[in-house]
Every structure is written in C-alpha cells, then in structure tokens.
N, C-alpha and C. Protein backbone atom coordinates (compact mmCIF):
# COMPACT_ATOMS: atom_id res chain seq x y z
N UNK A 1 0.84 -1.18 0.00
CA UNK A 1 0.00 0.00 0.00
C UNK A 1 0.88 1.24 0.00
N UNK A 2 0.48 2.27 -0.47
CA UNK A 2 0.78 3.58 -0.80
C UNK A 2 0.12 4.56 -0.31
N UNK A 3 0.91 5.90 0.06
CA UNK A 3 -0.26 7.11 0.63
C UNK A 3 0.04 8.08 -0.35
N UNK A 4 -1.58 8.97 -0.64
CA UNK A 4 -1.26 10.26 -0.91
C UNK A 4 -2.07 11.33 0.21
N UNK A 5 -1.01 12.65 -0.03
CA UNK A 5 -2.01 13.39 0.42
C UNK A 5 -3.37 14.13 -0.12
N UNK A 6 -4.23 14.14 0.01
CA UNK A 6 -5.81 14.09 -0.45
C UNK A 6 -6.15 15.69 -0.41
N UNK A 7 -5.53 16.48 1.18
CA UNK A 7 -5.66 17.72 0.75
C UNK A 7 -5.02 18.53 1.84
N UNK A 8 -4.70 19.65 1.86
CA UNK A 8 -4.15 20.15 3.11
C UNK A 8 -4.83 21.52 3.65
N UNK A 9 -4.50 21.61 4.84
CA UNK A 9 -5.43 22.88 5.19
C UNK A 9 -4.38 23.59 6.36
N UNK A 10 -4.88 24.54 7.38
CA UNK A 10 -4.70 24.87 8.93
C UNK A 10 -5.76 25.35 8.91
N UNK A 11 -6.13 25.65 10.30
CA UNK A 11 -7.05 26.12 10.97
C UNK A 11 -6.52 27.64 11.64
N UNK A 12 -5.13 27.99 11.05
CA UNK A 12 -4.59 28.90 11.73
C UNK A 12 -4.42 30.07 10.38
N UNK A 13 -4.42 29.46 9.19
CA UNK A 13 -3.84 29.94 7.97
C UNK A 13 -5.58 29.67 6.54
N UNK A 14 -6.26 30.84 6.28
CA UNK A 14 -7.42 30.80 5.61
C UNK A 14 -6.76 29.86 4.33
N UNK A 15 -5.65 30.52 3.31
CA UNK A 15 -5.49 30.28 2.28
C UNK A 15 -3.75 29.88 2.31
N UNK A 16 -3.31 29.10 2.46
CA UNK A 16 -2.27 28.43 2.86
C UNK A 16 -1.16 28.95 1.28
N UNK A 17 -1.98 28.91 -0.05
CA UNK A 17 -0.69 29.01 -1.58
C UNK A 17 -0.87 30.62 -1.56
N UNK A 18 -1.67 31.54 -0.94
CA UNK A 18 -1.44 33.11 -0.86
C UNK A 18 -1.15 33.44 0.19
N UNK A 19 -0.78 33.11 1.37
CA UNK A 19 -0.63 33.43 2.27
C UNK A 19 0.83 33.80 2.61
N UNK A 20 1.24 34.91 3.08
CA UNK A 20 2.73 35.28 2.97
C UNK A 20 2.73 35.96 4.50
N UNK A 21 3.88 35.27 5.22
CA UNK A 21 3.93 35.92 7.05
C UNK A 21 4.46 37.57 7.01
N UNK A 22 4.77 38.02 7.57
CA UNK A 22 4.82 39.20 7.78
C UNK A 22 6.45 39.07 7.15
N UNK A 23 6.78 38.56 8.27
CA UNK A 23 8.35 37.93 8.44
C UNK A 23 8.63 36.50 8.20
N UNK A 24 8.96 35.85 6.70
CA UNK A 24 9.07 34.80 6.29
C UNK A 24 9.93 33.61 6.89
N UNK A 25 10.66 34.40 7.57
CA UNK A 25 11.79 33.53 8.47
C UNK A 25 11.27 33.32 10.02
N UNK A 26 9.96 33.88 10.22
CA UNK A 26 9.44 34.02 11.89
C UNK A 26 7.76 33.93 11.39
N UNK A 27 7.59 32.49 12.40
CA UNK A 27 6.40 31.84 11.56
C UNK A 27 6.11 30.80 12.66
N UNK A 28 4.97 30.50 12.79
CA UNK A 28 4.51 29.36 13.28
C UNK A 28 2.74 28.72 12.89
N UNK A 29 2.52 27.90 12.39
CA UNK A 29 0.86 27.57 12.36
C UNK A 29 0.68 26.10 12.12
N UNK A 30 -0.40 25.33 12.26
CA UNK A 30 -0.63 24.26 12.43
C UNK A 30 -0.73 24.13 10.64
N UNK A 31 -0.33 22.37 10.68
CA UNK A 31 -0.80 22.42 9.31
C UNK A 31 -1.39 21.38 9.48
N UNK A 32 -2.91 20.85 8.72
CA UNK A 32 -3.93 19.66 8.93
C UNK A 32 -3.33 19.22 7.26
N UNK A 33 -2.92 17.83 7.29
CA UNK A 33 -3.30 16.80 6.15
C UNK A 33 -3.99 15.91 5.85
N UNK A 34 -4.99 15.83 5.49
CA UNK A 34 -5.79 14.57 5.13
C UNK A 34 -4.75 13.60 4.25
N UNK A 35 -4.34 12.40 4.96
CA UNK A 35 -3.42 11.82 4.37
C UNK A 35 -4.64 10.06 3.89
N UNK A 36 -4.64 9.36 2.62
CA UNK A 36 -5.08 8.27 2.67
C UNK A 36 -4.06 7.53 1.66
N UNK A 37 -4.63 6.20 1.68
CA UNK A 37 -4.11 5.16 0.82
C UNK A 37 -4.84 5.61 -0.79
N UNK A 38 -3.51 5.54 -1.88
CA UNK A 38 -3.46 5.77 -2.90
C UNK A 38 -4.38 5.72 -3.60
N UNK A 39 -4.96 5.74 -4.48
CA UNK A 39 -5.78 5.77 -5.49
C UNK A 39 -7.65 5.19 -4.81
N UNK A 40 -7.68 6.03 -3.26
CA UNK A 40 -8.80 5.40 -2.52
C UNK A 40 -9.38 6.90 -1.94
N UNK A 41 -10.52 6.99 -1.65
CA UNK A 41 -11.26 7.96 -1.25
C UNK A 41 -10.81 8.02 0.41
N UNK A 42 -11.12 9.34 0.89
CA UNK A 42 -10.71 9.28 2.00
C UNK A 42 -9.62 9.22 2.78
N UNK A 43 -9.20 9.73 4.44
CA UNK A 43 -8.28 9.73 4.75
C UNK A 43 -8.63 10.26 6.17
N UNK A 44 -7.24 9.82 6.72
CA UNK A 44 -7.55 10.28 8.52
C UNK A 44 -6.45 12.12 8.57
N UNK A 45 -6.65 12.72 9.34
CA UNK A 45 -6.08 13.73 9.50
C UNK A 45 -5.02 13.47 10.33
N UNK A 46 -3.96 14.42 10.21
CA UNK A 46 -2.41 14.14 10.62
C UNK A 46 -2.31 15.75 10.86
N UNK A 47 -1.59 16.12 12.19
CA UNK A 47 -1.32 17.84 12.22
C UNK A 47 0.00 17.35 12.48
N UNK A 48 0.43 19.17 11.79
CA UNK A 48 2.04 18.92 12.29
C UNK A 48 2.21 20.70 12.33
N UNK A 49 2.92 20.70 13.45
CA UNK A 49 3.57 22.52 13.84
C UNK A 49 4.62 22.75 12.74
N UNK A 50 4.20 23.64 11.87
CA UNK A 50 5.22 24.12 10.80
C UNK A 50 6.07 25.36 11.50
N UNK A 51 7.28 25.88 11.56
CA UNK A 51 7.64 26.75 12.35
C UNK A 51 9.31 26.99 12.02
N UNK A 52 9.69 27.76 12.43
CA UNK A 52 10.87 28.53 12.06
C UNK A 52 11.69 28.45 13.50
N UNK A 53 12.91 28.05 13.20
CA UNK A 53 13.85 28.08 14.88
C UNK A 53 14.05 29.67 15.38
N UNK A 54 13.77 31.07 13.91
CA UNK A 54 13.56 32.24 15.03
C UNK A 54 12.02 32.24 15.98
N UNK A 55 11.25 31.57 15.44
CA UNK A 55 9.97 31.51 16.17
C UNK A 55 10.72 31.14 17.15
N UNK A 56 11.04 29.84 17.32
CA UNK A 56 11.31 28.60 18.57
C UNK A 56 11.74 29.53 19.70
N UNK A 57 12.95 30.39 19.03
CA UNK A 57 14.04 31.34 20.51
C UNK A 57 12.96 32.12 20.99
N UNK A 58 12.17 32.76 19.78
CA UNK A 58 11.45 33.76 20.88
C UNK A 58 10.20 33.46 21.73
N UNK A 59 9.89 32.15 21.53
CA UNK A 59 8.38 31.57 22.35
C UNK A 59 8.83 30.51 23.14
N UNK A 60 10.15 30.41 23.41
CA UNK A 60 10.81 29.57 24.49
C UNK A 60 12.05 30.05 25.21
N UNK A 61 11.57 29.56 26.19
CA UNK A 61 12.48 30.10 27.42
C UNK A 61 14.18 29.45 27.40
N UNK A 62 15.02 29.95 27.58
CA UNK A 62 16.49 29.58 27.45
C UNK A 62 16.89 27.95 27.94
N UNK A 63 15.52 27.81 29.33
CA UNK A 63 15.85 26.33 30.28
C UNK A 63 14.99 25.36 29.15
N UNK A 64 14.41 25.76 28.61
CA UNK A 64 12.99 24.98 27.97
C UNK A 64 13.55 23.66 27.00
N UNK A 65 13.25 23.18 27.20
CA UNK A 65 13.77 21.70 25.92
C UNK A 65 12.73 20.95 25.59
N UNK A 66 12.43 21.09 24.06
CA UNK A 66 11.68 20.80 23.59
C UNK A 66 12.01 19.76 22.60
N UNK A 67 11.33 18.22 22.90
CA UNK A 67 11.34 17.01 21.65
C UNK A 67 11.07 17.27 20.44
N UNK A 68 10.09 17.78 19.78
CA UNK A 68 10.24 18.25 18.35
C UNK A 68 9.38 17.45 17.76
N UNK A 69 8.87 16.45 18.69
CA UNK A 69 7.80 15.51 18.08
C UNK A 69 6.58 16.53 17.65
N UNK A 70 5.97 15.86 16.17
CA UNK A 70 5.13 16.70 15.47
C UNK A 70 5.22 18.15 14.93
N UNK A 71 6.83 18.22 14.88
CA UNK A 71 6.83 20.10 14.15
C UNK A 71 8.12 19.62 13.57
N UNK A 72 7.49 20.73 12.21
CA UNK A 72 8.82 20.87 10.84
C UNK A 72 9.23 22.06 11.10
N UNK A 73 10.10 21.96 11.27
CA UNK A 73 11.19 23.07 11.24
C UNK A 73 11.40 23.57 10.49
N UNK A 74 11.26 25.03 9.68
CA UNK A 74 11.69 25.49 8.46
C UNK A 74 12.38 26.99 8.34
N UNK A 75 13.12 26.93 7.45
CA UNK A 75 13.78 28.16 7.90
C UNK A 75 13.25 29.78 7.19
N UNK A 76 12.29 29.57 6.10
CA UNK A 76 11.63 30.73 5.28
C UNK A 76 9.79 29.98 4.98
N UNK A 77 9.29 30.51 4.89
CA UNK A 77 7.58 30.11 4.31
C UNK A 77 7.38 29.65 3.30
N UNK A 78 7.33 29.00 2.22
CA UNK A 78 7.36 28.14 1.35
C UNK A 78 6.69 26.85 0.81
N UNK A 79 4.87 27.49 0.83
CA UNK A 79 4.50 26.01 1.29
C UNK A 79 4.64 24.81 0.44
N UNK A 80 5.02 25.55 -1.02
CA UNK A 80 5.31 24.48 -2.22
C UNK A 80 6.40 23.05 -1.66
N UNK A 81 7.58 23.90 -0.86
CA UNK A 81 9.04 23.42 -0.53
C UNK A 81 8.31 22.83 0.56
N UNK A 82 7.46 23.26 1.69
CA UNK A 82 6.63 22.24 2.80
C UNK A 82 6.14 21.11 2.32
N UNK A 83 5.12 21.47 1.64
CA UNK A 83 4.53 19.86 0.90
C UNK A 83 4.69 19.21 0.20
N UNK A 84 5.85 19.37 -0.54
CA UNK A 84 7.41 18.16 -1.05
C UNK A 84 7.88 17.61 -0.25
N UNK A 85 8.17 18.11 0.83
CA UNK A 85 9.22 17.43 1.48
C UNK A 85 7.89 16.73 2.60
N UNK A 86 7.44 16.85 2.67
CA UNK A 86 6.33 15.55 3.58
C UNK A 86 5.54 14.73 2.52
N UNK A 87 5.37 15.37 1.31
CA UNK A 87 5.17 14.30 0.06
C UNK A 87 6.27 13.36 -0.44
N UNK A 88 7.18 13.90 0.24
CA UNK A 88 8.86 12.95 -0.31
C UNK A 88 8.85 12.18 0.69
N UNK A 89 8.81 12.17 2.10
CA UNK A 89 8.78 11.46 3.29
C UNK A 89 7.52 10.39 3.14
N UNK A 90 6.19 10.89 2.65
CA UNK A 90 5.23 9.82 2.51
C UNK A 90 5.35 8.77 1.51
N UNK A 91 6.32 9.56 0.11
CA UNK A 91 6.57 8.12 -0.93
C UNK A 91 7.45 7.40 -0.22
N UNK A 92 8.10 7.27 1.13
CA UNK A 92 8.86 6.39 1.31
C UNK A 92 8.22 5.28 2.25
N UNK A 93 6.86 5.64 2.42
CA UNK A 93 6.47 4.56 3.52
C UNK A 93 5.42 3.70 2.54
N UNK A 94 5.74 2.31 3.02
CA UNK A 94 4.41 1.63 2.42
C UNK A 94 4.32 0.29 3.59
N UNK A 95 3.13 -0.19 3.72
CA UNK A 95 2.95 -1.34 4.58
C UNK A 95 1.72 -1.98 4.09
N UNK A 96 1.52 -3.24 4.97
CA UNK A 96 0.34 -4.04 4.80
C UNK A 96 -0.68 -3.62 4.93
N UNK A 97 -0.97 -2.92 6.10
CA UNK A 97 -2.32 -2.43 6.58
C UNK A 97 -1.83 -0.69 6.47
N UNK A 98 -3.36 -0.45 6.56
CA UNK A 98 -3.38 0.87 7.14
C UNK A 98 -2.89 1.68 8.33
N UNK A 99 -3.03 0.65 9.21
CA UNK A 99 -2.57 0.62 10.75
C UNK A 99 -1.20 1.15 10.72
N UNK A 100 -0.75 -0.02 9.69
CA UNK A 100 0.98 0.18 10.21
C UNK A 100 1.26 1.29 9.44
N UNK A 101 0.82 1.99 7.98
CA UNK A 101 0.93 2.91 7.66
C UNK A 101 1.19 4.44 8.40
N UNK A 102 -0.02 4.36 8.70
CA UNK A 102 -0.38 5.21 9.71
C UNK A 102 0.82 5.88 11.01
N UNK A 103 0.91 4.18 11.78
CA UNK A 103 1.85 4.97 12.72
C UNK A 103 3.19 5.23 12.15
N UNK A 104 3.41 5.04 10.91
CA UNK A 104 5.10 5.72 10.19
C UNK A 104 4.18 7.24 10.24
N UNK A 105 3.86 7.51 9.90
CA UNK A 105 2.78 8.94 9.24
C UNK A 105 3.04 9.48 10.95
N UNK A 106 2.40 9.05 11.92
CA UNK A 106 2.30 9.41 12.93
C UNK A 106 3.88 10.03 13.90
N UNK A 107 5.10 9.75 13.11
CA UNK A 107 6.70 10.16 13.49
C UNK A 107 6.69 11.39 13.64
N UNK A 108 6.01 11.68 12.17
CA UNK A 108 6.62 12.93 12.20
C UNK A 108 4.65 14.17 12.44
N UNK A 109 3.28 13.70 12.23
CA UNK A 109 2.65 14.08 12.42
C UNK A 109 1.58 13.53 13.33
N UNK A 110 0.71 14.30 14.00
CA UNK A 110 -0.50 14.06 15.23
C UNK A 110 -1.46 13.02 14.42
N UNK A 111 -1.33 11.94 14.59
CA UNK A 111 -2.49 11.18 13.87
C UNK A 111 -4.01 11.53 14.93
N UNK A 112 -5.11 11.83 14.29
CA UNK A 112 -6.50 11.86 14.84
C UNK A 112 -6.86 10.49 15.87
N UNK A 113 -6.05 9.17 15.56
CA UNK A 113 -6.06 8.25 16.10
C UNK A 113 -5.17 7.99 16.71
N UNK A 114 -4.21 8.33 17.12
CA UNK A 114 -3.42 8.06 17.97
C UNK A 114 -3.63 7.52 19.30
N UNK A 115 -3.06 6.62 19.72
CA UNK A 115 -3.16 6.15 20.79
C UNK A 115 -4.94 5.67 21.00
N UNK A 116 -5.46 5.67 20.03
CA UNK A 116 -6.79 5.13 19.80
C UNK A 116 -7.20 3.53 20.32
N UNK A 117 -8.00 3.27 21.24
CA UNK A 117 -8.72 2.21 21.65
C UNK A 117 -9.32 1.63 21.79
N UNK A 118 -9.98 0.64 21.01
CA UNK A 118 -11.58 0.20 21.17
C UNK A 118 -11.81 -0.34 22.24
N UNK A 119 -13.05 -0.09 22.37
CA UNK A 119 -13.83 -1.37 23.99
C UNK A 119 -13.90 -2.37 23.35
C-alpha cells in the first residue's frame, strides 16, 4: 500500500498558496493533512507545527527543551518546498495495513487516532 495526500489545510492559515507571514523567516501555524491510501477515497487527518527556529528562541524560554515531536522546522515560508518534502517522506512509507501505515505517518505528524482504543 501507498499514501497520498488528499488535501491540506490549517485552521490557523485561511489560504495556505497566498498566504505570505509578515516575516518569512518568523512563523509558526498548524498544518492539517488529510493523508489516505493511494488511489482510494478518504483519509484520517495528521497535524504537524510548521515553524521557524527564530519563532522557537522567541516563544521559548532559554531552560525549555523541547522534543520536536510533530513540528517541521523550516527556515523561510514556502508552502510548495513544505509539501514536497512531507510528500517525499510519505513516498517512502508503504505497509500491509493501514494501521501500520499510519503509525510511520504518525513520526513525524498528530495522527487523529493516535493512541486510539476500542472497547
């Protein structure tokens, strides 16, 4: 199995291909992907913190240490150069199920299911 992404959005950003920051190098917003299996309808949502390391210095404290789980680091706004390079990271995953898909997807973004449990 294979993923594409189906469509992308934020909830922080109206129009994500016109949208230009004030300061291209100082940036932070969520980005939502509807990510599914290839040539199939549908898909689960995946967030990931898009953000700039001048953001990082100035919204964190000097002691602060932060894992990095779920945020791309980028150094200018670019969303063409954003969604290549997580479209380049997704042609590299493929698995049996969806499941296992998924939690590769889930490394680097918030899967909606995560840590999900049935009764």
């Amino acid at each position: 199995m294979k993923v594409e992404i189906k469509t992308f959005i934020s909830p922080d950003i109206s129009d994500l291909k016109s949208f230009a920051p004030a300061d291209k190098r100082f940036f932070s917003f969520l980005l939502e992907l509807i990510i599914g299996i290839k040539g199939e309808k549908g898909g689960d949502i995946f967030g990931i913190e898009v953000c700039t390391p001048k953001w990082l210095l100035e919204n964190h404290q000097p002691l602060d240490i932060l894992f990095g789980r779920h945020k791309l680091i980028v150094f200018e706004y670019n969303i063409d150069n954003i969604i290549n390079s997580i479209s380049l990271y997704l042609n590299s995953i493929a698995g049996d199920s969806w499941e296992e898909i998924a939690s590769q997807i889930a490394r680097i973004a918030n899967w909606e299911f995560e840590d999900y449990k049935s009764d």
